[in-house]
N, C-alpha and C. Protein backbone atom coordinates (compact mmCIF):
# COMPACT_ATOMS: atom_id res chain seq x y z
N UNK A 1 63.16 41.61 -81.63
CA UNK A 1 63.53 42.40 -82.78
C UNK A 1 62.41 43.42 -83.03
N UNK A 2 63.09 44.88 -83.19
CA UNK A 2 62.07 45.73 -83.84
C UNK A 2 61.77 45.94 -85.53
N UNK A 3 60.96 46.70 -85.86
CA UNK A 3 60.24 47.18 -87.09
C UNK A 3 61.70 47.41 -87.92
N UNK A 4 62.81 47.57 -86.51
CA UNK A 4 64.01 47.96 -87.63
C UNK A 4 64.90 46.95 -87.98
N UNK A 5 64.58 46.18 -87.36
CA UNK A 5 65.32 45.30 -87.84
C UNK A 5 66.57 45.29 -86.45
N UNK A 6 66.37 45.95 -85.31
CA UNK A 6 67.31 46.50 -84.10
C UNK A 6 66.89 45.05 -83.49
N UNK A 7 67.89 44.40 -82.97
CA UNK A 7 67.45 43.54 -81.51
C UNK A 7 67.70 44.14 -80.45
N UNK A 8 66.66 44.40 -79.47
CA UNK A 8 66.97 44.70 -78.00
C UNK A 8 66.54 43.37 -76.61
N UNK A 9 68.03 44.19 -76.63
CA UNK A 9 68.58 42.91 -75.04
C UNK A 9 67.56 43.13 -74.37
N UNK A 10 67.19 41.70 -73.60
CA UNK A 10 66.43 42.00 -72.62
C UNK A 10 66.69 42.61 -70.85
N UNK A 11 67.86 43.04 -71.08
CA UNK A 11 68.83 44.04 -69.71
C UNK A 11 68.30 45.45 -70.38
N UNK A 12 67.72 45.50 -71.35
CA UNK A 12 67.74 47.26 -71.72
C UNK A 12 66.02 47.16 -71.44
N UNK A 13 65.21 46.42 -71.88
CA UNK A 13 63.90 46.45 -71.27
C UNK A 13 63.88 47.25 -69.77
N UNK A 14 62.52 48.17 -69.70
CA UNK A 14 62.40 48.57 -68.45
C UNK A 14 62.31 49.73 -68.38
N UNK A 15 61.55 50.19 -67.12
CA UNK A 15 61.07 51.91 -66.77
C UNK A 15 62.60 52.43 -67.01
N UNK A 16 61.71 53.75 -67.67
CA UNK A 16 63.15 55.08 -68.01
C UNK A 16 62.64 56.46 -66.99
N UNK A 17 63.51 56.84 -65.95
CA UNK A 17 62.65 58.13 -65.56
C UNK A 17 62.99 59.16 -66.03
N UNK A 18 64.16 59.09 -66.78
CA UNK A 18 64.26 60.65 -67.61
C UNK A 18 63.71 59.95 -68.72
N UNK A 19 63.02 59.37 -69.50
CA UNK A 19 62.28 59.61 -70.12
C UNK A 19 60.90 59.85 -70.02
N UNK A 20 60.53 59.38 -68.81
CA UNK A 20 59.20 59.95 -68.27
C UNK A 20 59.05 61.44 -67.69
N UNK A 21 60.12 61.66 -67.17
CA UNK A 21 60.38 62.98 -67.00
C UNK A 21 60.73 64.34 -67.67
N UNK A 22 61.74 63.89 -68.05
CA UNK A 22 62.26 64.81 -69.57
C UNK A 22 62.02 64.49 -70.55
N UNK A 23 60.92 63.63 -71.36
CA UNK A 23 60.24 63.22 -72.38
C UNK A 23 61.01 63.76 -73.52
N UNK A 24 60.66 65.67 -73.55
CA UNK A 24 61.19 66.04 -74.87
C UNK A 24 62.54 66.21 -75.05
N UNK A 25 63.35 66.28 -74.45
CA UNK A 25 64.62 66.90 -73.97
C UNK A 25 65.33 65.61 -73.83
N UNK A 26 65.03 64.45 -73.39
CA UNK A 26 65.71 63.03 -73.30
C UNK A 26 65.68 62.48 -75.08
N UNK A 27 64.16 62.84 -75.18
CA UNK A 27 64.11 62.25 -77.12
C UNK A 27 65.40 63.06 -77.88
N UNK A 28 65.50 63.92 -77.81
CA UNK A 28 66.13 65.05 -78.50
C UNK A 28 67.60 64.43 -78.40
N UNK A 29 67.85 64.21 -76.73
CA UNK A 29 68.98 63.57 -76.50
C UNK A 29 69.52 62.23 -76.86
N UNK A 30 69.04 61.60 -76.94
CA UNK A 30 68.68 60.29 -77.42
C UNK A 30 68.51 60.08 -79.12
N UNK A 31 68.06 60.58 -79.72
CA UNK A 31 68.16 60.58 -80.88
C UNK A 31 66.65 60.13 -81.65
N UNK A 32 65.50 60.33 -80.50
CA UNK A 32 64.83 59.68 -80.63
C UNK A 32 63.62 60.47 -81.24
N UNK A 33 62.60 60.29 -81.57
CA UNK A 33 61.76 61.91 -81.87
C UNK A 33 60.32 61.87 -81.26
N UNK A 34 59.92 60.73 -81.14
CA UNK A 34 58.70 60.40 -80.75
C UNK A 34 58.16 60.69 -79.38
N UNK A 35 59.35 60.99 -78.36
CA UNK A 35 58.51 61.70 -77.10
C UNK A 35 58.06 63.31 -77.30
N UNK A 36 58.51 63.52 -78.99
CA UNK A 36 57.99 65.15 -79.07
C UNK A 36 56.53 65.19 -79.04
N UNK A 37 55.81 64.00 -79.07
CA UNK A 37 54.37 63.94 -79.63
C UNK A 37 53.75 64.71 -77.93
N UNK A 38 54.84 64.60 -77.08
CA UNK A 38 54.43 65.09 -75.48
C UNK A 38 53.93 66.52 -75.89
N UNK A 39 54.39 67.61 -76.69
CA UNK A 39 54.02 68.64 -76.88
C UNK A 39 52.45 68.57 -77.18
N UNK A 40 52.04 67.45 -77.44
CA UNK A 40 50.04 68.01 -77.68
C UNK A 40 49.64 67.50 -76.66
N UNK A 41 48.75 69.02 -76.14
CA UNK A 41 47.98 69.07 -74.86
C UNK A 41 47.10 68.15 -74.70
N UNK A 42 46.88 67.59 -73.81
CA UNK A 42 45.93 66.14 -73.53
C UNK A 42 46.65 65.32 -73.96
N UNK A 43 46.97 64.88 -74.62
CA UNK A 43 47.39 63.79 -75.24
C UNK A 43 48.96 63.24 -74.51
N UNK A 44 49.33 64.51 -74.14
CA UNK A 44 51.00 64.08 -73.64
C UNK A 44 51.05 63.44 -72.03
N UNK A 45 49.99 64.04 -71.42
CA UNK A 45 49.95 62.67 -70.13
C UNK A 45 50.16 61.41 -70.57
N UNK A 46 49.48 60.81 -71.17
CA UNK A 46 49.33 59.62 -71.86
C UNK A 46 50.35 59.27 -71.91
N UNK A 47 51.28 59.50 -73.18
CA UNK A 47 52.61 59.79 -73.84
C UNK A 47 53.47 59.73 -73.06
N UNK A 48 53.33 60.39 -71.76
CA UNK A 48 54.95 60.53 -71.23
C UNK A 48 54.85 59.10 -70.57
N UNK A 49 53.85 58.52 -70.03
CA UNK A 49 54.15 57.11 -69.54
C UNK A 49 54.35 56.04 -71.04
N UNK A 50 54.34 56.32 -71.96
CA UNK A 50 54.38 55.38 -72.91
C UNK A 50 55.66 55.79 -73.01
N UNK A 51 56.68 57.20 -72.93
CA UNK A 51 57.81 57.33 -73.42
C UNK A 51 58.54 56.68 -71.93
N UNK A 52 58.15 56.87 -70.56
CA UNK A 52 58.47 55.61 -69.56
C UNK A 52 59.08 54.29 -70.04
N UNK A 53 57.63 53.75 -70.14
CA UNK A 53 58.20 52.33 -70.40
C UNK A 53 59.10 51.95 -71.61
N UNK A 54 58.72 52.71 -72.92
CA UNK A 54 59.84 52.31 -73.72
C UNK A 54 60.81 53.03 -74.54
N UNK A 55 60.81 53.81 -73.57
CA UNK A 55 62.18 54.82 -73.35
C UNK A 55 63.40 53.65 -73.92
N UNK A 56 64.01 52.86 -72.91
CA UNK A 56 65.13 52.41 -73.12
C UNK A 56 65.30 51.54 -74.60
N UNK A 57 63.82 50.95 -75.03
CA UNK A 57 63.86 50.30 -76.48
C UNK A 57 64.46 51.08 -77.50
N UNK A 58 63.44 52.39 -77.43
CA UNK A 58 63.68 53.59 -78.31
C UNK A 58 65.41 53.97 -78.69
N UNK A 59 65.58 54.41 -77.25
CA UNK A 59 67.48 54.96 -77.21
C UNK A 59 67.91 54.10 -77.85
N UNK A 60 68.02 52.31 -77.38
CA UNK A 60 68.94 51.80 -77.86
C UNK A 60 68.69 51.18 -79.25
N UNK A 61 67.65 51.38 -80.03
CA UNK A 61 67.12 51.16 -81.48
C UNK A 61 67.94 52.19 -81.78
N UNK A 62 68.19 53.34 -81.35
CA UNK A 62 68.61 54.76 -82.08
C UNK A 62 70.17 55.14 -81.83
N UNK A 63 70.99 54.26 -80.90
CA UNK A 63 72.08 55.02 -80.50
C UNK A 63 73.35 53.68 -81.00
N UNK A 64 74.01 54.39 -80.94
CA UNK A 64 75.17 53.21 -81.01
C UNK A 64 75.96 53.00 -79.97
N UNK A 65 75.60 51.96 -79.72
CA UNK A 65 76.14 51.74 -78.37
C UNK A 65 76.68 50.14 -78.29
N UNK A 66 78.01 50.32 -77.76
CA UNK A 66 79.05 48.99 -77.87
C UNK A 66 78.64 48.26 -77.25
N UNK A 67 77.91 47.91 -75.95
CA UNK A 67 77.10 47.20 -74.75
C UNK A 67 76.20 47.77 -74.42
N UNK A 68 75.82 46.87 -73.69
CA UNK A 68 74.82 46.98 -72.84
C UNK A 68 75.05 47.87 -71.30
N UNK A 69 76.10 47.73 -71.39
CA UNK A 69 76.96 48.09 -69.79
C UNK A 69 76.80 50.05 -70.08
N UNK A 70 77.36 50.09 -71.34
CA UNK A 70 77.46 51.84 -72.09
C UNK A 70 76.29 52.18 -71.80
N UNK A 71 75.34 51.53 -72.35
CA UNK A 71 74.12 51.66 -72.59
C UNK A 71 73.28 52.11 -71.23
N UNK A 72 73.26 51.01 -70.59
CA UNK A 72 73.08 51.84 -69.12
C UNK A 72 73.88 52.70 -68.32
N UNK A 73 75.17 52.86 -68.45
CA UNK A 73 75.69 53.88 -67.64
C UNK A 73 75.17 55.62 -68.21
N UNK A 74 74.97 54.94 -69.75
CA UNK A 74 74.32 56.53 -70.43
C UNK A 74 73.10 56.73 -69.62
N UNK A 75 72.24 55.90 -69.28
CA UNK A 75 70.74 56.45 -69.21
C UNK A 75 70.86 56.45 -67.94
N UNK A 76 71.46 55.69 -67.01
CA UNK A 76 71.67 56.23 -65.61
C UNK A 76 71.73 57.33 -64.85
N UNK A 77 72.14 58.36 -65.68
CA UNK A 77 72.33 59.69 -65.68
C UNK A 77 70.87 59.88 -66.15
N UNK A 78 70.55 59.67 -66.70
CA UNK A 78 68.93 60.99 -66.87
C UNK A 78 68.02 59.38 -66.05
N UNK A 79 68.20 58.57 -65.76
CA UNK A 79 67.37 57.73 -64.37
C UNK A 79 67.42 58.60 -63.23
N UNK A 80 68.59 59.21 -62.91
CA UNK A 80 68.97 59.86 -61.83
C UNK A 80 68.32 61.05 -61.70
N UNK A 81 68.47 61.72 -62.74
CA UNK A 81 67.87 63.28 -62.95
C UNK A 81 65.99 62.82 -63.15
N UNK A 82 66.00 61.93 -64.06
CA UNK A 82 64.36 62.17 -63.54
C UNK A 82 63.95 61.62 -62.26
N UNK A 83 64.65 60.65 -61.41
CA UNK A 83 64.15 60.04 -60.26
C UNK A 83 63.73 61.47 -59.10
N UNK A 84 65.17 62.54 -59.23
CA UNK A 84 65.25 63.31 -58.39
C UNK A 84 64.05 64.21 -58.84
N UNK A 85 63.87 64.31 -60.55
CA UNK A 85 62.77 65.83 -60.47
C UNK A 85 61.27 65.25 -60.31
N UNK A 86 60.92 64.23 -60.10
CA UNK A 86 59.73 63.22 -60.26
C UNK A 86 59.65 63.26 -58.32
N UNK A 87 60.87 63.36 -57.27
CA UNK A 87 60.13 63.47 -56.06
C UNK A 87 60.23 64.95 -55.59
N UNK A 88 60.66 65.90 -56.08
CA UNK A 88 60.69 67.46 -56.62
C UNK A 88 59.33 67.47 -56.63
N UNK A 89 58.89 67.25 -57.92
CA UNK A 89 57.58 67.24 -58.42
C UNK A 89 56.13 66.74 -57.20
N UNK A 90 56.56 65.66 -56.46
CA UNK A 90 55.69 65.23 -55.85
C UNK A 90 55.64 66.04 -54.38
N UNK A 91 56.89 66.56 -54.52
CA UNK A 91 56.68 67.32 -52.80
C UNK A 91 56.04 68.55 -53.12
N UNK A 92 56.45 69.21 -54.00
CA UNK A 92 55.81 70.32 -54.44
C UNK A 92 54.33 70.35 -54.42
N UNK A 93 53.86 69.09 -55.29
CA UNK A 93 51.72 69.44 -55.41
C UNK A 93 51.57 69.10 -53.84
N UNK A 94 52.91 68.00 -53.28
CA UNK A 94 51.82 67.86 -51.61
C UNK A 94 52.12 69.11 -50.89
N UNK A 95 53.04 69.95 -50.44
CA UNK A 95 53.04 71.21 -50.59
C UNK A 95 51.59 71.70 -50.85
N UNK A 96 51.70 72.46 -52.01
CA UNK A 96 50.67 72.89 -53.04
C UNK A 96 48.99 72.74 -51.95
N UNK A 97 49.09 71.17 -52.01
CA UNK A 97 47.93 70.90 -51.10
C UNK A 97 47.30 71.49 -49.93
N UNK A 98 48.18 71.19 -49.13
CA UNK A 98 48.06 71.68 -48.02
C UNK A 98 48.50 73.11 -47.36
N UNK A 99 49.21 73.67 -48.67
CA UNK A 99 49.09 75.50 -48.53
C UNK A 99 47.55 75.47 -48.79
N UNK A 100 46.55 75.18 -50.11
CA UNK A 100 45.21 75.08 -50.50
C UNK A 100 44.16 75.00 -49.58
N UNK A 101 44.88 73.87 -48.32
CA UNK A 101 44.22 73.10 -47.57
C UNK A 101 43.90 74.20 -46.37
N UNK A 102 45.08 74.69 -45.94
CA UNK A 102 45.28 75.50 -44.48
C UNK A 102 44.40 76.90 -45.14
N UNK A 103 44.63 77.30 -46.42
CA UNK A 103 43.87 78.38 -46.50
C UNK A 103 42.42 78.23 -46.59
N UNK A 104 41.64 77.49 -46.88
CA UNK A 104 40.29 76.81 -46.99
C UNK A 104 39.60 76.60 -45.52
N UNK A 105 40.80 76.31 -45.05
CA UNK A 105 40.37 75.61 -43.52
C UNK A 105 40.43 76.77 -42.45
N UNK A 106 41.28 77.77 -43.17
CA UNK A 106 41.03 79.60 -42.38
C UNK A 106 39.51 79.72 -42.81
N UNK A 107 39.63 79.90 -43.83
CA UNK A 107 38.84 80.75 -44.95
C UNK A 107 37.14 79.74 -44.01
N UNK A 108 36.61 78.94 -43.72
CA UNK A 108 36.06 78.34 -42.95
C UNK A 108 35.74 78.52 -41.36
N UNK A 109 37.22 78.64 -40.90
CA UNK A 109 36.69 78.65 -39.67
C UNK A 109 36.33 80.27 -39.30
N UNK A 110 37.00 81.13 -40.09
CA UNK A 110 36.71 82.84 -40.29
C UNK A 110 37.68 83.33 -39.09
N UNK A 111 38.96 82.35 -39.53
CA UNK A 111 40.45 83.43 -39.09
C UNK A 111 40.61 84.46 -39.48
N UNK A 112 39.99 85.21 -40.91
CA UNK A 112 40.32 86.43 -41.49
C UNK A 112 39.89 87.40 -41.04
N UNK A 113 40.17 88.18 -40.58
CA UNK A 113 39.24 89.38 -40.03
C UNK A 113 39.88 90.49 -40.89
N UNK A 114 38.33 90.52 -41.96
CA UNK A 114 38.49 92.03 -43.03
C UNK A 114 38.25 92.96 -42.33
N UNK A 115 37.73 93.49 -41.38
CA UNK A 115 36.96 94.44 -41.35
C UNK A 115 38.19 95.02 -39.86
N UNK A 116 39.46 94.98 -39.98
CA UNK A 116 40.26 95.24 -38.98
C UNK A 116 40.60 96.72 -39.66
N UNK A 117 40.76 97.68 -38.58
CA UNK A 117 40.94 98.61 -39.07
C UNK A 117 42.03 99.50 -37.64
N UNK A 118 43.01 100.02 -38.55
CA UNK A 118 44.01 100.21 -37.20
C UNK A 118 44.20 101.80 -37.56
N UNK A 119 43.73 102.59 -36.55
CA UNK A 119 43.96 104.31 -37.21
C UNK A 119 45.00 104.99 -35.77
């Protein structure tokens, strides 16, 4: 039982990835308000893994929902959408990296040749 007086099942316990993902935009959706606190800088790293793990408490303290079964087929859909933008996200910085990497590793061995001049 929560502060509200809500009981949550222990089938709704458990990682949320659209709420780790879409923090503000899942709260909003959800009915929830507290992953807005993601908007303060520094502080919202933190936050978005706290809106993770109790993502699903939150929704179902806040939503009305006939089961448990509703209940997850709702959040399944933003599980899905954050699962997909969370390995988005991860290909991208490894990407990121190793564009960083290959240019460093020119920039080193002195592949660049400034001083080319073509008349």
């Amino acid at each position: 039982m929560d502060e509200n007086g809500t009981i949550v099942p222990a089938e709704v316990k458990g990682w949320n990835w659209g709420a780790f993902m879409y923090n503000i935009f899942w709260g909003i959706g959800n009915k929830t308000y507290l992953p807005l606190l993601c908007l303060i800088p520094g502080f919202n790293f933190i936050w978005m893994f706290v809106c993770g793990f109790k993502g699903n408490e939150w929704a179902w303290q806040k939503g009305d929902y006939k089961d448990v079964e509703t209940f997850k087929a709702v959040q399944a859909t933003w599980n899905r959408a954050g699962i997909v933008q969370f390995i988005i996200g991860i290909a991208f910085i490894a990407l990121y990296f190793l564009f960083i990497g290959a240019i460093i590793t020119s920039i080193l061995n002195g592949n660049f040749d400034y001083q080319h001049n073509s008349y």
